[in-house]
C-alpha atoms as a PDB file:
ATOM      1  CA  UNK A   1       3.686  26.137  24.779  1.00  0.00           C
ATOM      2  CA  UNK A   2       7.360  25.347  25.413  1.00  0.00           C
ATOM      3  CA  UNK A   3       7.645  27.634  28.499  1.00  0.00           C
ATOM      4  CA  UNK A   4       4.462  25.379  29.682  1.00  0.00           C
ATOM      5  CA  UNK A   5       6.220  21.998  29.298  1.00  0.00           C
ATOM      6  CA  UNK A   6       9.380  23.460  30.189  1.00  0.00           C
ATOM      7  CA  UNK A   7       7.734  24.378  33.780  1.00  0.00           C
ATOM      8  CA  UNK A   8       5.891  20.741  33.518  1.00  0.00           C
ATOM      9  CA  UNK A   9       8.749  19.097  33.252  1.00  0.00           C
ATOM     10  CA  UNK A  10      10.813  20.740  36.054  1.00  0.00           C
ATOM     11  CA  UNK A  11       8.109  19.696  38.487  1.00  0.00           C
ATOM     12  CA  UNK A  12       8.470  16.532  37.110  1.00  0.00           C
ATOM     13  CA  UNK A  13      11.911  15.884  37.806  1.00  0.00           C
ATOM     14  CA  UNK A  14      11.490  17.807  41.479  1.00  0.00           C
ATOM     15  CA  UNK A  15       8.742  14.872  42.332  1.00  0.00           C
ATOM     16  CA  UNK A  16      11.075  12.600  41.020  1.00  0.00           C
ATOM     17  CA  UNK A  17      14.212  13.786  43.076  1.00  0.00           C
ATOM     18  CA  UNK A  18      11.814  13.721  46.087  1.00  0.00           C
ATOM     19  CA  UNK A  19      10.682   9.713  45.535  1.00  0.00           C
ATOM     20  CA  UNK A  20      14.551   8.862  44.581  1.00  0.00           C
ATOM     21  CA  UNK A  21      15.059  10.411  48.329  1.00  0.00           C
ATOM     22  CA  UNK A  22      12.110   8.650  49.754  1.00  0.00           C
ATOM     23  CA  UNK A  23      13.588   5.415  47.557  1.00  0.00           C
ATOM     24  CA  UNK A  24      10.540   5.205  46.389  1.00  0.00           C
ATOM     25  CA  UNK A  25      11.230   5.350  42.213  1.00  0.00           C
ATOM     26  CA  UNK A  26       8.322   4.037  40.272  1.00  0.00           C
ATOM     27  CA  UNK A  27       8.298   2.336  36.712  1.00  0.00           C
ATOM     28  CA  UNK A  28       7.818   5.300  34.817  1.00  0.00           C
ATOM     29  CA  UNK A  29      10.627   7.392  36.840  1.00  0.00           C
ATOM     30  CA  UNK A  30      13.065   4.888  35.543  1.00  0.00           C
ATOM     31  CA  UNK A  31      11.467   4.975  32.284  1.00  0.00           C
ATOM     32  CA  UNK A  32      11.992   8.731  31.924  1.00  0.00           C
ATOM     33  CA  UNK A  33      14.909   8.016  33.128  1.00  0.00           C
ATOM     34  CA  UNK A  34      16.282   5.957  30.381  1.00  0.00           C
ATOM     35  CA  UNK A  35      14.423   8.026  27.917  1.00  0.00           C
ATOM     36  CA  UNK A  36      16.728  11.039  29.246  1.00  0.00           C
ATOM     37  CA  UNK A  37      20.338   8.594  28.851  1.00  0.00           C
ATOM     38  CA  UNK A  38      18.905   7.782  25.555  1.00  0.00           C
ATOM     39  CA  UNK A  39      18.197  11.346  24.045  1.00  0.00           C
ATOM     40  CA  UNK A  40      21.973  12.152  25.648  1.00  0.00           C
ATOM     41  CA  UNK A  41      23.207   8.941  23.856  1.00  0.00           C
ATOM     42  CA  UNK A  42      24.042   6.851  26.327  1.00  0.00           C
ATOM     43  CA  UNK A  43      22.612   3.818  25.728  1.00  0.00           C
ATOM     44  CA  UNK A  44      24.683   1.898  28.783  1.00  0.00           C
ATOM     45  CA  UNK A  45      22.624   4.042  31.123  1.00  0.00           C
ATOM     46  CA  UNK A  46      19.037   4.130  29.143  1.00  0.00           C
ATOM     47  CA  UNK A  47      19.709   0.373  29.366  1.00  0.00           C
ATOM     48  CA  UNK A  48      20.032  -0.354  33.422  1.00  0.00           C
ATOM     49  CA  UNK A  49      16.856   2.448  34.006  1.00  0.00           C
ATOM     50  CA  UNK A  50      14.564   0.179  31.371  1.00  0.00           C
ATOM     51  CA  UNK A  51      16.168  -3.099  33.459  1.00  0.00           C
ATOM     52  CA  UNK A  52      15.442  -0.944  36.725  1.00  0.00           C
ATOM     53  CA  UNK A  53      11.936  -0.399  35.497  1.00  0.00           C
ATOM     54  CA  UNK A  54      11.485  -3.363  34.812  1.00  0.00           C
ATOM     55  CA  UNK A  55      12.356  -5.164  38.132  1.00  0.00           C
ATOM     56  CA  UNK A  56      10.359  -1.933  39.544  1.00  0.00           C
ATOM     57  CA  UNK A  57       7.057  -3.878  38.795  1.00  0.00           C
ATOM     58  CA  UNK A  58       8.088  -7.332  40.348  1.00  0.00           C
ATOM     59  CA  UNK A  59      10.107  -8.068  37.010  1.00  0.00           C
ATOM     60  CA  UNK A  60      12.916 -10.531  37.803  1.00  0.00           C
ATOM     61  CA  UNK A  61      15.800  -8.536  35.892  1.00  0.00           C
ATOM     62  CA  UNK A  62      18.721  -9.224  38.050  1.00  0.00           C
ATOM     63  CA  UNK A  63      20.938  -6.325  38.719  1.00  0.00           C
ATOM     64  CA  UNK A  64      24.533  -8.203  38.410  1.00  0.00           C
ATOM     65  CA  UNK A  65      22.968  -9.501  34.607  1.00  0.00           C
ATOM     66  CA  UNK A  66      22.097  -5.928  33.730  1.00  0.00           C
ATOM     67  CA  UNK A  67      25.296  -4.616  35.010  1.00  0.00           C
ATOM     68  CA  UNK A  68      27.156  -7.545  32.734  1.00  0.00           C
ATOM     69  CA  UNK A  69      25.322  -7.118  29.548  1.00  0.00           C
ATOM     70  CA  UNK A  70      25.283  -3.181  30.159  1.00  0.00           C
ATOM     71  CA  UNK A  71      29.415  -3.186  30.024  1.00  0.00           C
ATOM     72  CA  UNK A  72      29.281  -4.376  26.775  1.00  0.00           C
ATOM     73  CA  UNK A  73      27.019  -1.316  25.561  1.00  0.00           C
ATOM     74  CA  UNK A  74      29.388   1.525  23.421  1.00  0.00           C
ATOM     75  CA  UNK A  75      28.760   4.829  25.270  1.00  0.00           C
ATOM     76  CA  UNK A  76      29.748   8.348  24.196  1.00  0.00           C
END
């Protein structure tokens, strides 16, 4: 079972390296995205990928507000 997700995940992340080239990152690439910062503990990056997300789906997240609040965020 792990060598099964293992292998899912790595296409994963190739289909997601491929979009990022295309810039063409959807929602749930940023998501995963921010879930990977956040596993690593560090929260300033899981932050601006859930804000990225976000404005991925026509939110209005600005990027110089999520930059600001993101500063103040205690990394590792």
């Amino acid at each position: 079972m792990k060598e099964i997700l293992k292998s899912m995940n790595e296409a994963e992340q190739h289909e997601e390296k491929e979009r990022e080239e295309q810039k063409r990152l959807t929602s749930w690439d940023y998501i995963r995205r921010g879930n990977r910062a956040y596993s690593k503990e560090n929260y300033k990056k899981a932050y601006l990928n859930c804000a990225r997300s976000y404005r991925a789906i026509g939110g209005t997240s600005l990027a110089e507000q999520d930059e600001e609040y993101a500063a103040g965020i205690e990394t590792k």
